[in-house]
Protein backbone atom coordinates (compact mmCIF):
# COMPACT_ATOMS: atom_id res chain seq x y z
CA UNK A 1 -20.12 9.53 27.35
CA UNK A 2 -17.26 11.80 27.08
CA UNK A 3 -14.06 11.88 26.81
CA UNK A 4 -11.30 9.97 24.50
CA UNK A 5 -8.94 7.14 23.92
CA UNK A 6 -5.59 6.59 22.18
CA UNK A 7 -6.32 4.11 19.13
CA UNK A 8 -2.58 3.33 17.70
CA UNK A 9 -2.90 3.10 13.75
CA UNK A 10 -1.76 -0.63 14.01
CA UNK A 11 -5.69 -1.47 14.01
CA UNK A 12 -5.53 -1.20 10.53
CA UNK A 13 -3.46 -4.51 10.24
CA UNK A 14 -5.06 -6.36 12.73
CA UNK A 15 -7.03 -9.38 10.85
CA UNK A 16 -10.66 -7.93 12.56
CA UNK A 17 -10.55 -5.10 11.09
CA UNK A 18 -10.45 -5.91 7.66
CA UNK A 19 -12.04 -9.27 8.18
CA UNK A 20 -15.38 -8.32 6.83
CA UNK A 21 -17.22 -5.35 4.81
CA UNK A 22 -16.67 -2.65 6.91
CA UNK A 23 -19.45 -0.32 8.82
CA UNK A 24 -20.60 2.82 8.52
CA UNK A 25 -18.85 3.53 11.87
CA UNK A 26 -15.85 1.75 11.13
CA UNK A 27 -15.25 3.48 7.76
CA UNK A 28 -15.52 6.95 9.62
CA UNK A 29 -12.91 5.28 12.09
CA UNK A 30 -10.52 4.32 9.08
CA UNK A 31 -10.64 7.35 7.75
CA UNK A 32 -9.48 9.36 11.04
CA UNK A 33 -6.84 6.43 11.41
CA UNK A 34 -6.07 7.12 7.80
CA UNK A 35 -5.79 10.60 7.57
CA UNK A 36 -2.36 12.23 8.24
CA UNK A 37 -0.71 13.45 11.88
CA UNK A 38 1.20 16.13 10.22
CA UNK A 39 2.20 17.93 6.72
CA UNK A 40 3.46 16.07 3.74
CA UNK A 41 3.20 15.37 0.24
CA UNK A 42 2.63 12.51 -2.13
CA UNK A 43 2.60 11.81 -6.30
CA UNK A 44 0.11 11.07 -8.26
CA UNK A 45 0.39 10.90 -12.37
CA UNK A 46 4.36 12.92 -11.74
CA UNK A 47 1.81 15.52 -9.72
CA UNK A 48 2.87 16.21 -6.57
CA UNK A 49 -0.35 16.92 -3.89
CA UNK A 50 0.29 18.50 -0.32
CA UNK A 51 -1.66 17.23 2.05
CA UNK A 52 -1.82 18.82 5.49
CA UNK A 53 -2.80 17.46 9.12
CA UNK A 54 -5.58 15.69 9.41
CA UNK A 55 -6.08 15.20 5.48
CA UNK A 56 -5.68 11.80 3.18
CA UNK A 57 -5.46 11.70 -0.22
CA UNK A 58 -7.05 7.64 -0.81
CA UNK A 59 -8.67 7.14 -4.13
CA UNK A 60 -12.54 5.55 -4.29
CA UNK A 61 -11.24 2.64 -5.99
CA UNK A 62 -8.72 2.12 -2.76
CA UNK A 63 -11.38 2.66 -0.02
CA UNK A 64 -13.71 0.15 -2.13
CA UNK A 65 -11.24 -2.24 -2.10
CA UNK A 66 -10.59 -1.78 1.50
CA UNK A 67 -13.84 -1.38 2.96
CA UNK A 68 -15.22 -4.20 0.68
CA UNK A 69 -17.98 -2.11 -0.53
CA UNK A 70 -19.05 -0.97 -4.30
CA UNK A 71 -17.88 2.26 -5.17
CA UNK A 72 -21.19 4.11 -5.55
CA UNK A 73 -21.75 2.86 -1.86
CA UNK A 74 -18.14 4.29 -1.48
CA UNK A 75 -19.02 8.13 -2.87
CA UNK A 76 -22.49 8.05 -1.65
CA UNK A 77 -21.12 7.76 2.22
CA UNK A 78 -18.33 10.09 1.39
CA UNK A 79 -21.17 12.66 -0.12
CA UNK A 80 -23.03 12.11 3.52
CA UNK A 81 -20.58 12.78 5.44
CA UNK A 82 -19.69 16.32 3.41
CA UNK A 83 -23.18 16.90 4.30
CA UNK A 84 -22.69 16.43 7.92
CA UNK A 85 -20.16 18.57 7.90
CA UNK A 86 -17.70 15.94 8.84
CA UNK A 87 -15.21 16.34 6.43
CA UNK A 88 -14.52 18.45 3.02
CA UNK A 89 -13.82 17.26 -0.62
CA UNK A 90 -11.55 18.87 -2.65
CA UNK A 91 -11.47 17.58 -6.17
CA UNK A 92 -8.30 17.82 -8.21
CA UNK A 93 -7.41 16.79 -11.92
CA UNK A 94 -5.69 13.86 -10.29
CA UNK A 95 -7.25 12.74 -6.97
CA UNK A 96 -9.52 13.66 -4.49
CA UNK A 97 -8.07 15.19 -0.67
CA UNK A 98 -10.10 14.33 1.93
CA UNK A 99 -10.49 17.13 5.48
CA UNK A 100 -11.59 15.26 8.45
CA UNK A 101 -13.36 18.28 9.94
CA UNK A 102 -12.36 18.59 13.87
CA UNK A 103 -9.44 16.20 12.86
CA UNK A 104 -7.69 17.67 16.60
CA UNK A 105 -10.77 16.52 18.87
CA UNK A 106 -9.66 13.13 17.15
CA UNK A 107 -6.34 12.63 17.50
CA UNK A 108 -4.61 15.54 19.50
CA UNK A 109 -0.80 15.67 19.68
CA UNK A 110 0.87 14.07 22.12
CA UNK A 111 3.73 16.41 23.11
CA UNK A 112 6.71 13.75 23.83
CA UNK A 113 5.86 12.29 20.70
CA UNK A 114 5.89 15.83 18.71
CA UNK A 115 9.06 16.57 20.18
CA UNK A 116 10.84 13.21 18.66
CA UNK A 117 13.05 14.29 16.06
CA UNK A 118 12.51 11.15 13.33
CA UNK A 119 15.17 9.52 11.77
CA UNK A 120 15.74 10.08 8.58
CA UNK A 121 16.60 6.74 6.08
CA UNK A 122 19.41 7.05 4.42
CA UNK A 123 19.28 6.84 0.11
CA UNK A 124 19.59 3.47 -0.97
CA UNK A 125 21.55 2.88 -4.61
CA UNK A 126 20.43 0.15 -6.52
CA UNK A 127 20.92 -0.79 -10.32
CA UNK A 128 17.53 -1.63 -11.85
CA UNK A 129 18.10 -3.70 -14.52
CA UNK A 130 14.12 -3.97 -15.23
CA UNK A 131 10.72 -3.87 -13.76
CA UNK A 132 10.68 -7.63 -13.08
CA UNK A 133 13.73 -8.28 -11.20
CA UNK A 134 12.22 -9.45 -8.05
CA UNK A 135 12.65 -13.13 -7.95
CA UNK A 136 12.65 -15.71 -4.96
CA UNK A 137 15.78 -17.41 -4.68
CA UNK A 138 14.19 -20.96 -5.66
CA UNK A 139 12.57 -19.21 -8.90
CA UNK A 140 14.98 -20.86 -11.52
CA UNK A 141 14.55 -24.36 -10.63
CA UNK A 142 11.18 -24.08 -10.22
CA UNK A 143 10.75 -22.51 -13.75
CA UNK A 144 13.53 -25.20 -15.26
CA UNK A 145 10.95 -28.05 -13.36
CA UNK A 146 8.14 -26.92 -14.77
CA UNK A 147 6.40 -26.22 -11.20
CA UNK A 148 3.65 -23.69 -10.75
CA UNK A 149 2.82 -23.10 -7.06
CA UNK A 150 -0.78 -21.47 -7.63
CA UNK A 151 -2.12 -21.05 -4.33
CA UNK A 152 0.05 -23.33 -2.20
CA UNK A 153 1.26 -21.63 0.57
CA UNK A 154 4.29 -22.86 0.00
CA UNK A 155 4.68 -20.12 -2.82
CA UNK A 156 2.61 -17.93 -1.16
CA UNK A 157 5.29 -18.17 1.82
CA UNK A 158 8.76 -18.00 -0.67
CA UNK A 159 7.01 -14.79 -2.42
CA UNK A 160 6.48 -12.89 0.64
CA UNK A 161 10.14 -13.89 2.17
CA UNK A 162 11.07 -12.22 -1.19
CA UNK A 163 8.95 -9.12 -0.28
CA UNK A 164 9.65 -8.76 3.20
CA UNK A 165 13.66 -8.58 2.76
CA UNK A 166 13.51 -6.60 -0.22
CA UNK A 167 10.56 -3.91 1.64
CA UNK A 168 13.02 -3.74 4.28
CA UNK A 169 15.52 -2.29 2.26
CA UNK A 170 14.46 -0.13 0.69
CA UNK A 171 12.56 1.47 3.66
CA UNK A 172 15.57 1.52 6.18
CA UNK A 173 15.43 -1.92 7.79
CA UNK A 174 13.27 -4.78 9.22
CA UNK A 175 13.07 -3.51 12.71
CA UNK A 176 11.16 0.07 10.89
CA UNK A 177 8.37 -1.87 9.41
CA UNK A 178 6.10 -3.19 11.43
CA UNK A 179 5.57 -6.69 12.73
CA UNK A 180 6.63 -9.33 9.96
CA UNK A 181 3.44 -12.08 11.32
CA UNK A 182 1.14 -9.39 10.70
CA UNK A 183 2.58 -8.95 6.99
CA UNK A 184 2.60 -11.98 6.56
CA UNK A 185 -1.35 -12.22 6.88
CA UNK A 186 -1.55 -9.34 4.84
CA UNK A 187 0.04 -10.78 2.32
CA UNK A 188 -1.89 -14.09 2.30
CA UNK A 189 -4.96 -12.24 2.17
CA UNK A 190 -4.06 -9.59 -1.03
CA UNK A 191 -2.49 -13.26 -2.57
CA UNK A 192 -5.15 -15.26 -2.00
CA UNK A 193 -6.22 -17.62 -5.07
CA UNK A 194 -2.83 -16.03 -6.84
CA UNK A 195 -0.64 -18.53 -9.38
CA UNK A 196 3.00 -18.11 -9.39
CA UNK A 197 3.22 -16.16 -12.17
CA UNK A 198 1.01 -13.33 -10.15
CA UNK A 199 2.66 -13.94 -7.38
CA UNK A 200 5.89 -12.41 -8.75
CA UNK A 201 3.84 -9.52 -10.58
CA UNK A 202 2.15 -8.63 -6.96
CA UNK A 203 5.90 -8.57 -5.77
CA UNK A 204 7.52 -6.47 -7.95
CA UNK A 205 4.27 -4.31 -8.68
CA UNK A 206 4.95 -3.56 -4.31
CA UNK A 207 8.65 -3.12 -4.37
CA UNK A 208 8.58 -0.78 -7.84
CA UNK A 209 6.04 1.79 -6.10
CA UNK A 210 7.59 1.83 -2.82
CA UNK A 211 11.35 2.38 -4.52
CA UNK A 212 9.14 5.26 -6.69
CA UNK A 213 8.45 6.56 -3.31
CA UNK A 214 11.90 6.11 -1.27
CA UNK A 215 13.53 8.21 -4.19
CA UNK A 216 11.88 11.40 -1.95
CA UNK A 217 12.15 10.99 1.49
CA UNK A 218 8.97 13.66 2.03
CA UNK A 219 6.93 11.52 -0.33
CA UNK A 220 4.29 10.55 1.99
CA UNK A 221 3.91 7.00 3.64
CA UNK A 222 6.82 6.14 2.36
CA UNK A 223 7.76 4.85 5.63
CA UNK A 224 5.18 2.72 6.08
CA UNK A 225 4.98 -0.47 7.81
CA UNK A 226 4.79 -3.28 5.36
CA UNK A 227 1.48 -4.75 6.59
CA UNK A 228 -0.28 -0.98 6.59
CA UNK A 229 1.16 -0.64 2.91
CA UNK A 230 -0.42 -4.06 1.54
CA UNK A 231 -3.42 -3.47 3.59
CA UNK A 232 -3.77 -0.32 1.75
CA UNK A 233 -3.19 -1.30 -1.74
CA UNK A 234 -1.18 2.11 -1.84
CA UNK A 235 0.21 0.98 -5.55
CA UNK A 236 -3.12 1.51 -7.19
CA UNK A 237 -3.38 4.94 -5.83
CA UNK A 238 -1.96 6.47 -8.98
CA UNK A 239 -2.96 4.99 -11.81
CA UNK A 240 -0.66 6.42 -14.48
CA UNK A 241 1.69 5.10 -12.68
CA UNK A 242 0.45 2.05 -12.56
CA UNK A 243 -0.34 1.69 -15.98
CA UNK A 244 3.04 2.36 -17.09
CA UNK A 245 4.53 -0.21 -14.73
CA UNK A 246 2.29 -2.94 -16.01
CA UNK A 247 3.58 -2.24 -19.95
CA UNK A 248 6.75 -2.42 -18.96
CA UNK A 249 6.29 -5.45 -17.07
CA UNK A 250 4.42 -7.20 -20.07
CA UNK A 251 7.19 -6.36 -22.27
CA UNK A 252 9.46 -7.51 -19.98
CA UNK A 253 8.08 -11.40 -19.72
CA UNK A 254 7.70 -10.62 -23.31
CA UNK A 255 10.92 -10.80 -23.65
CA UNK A 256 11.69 -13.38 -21.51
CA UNK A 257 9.30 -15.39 -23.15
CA UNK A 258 11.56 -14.84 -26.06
CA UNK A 259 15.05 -15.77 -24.49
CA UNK A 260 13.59 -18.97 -22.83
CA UNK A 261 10.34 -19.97 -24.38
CA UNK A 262 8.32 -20.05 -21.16
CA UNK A 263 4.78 -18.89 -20.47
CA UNK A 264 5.22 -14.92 -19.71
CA UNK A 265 1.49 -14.03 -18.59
CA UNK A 266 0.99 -13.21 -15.29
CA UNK A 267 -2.60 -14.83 -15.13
């Protein structure tokens, strides 16, 4: 059968397609989906990578995550299809960039789309008093009533109300990312099982990288649609920075463990 069709990137945060480990087929799919429509750049460990069209620049851990798979099962089909000639590895200090091979037979341009000129989101100033800032506006009592949420969806619910106003933003608005329901299920599913006290750690880790990436505009993804961007896990595509976020954040509920003799972990 020849021929093609137009498969909009939303797929990726519809609840199917990440309901179960993925296939061999649908990996190959996610990584054409993934991989991106024209030049940019993004950071990893204060390294900045250029990726061009048709080239990612995901992390094993990330596709192991997403594709529910180990991550020898995770290099091994990455290693096959190098062999096949389907796309190209290039290993840096810092990451790996992946070449879908052909990447144009997959996704040509569509030439009222190419001729859009994008908006570009204006800088957003905020003070940041600390890495744990992020709170939900019912936090205080809860903390002053002794009330841990766990897993109730009530929490859940508060936390991502929290995420979604605060995503929006700092990325130019709720009507730029992305469908809020969809989010929403995204968010249930990276919270699932999560206390209160990780709740508001998964918040802030989200809002911290994506305000890392809204300080440069070219960073890429940084316009991403909330759902695609928890779907993704983007955060733990640069772990240096991750690390260094989490030490501040401990020594931030250190410290408020200090002022007000609560419990700071974020177990």
């Amino acid at each position: 059968m020849s021929g093609w069709i137009k498969l909009y990137r939303s797929i990726q945060d519809n609840d199917l397609w990440l309901a179960e480990p993925f296939s061999k087929g649908q990996a190959w799919a996610d990584l054409i989906l993934s991989a991106n429509h024209k030049p940019g750049i993004f950071w990893v460990r204060q390294v900045q990578i250029n990726l061009e069209r048709g080239q990612l620049g995901l992390s094993e851990i990330t596709f192991s995550k997403r594709w529910k798979w180990s991550r020898g099962k995770v290099r091994r089909y990455l290693a096959m299809l190098e062999n096949r000639g389907m796309i190209v590895q290039q290993k840096t200090p810092v990451t790996s960039v992946i070449t879908i091979c052909n990447y144009s037979t997959y996704q040509q341009e569509d030439a009222e789309q190419t001729g859009r000129t994008e908006q570009q989101a204006g800088q957003l100033s905020v003070q940041v008093a600390d890495n744990s800032r992020y709170t939900n506006k019912n936090d205080k009592n809860d903390k002053k009533k002794n009330i841990d949420h766990h897993n109730g969806d009530q929490g859940v619910i508060r936390w991502f109300e929290t995420l979604w106003q605060n995503y929006a933003q700092l990325t130019g608005g709720a009507s730029k990312i992305g469908s809020k329901k969809a989010a929403l299920r995204s968010w249930q599913r990276l919270t699932k099982g999560h206390s209160e006290a990780k709740l508001r750690y998964q918040v802030n880790v989200c809002l911290a990288f994506q305000e890392m990436r809204r300080a440069d505009p070219n960073i890429l993804g940084s316009n991403q649609h909330c759902a695609t961007y928890l779907n993704q896990e983007v955060w733990l595509s640069d772990e240096q920075w991750l690390s260094n976020f989490d030490q501040q954040y401990q020594q931030q509920l250190k410290n408020e463990q200090t002022n007000e003799g609560g419990n700071g972990s974020i177990n």
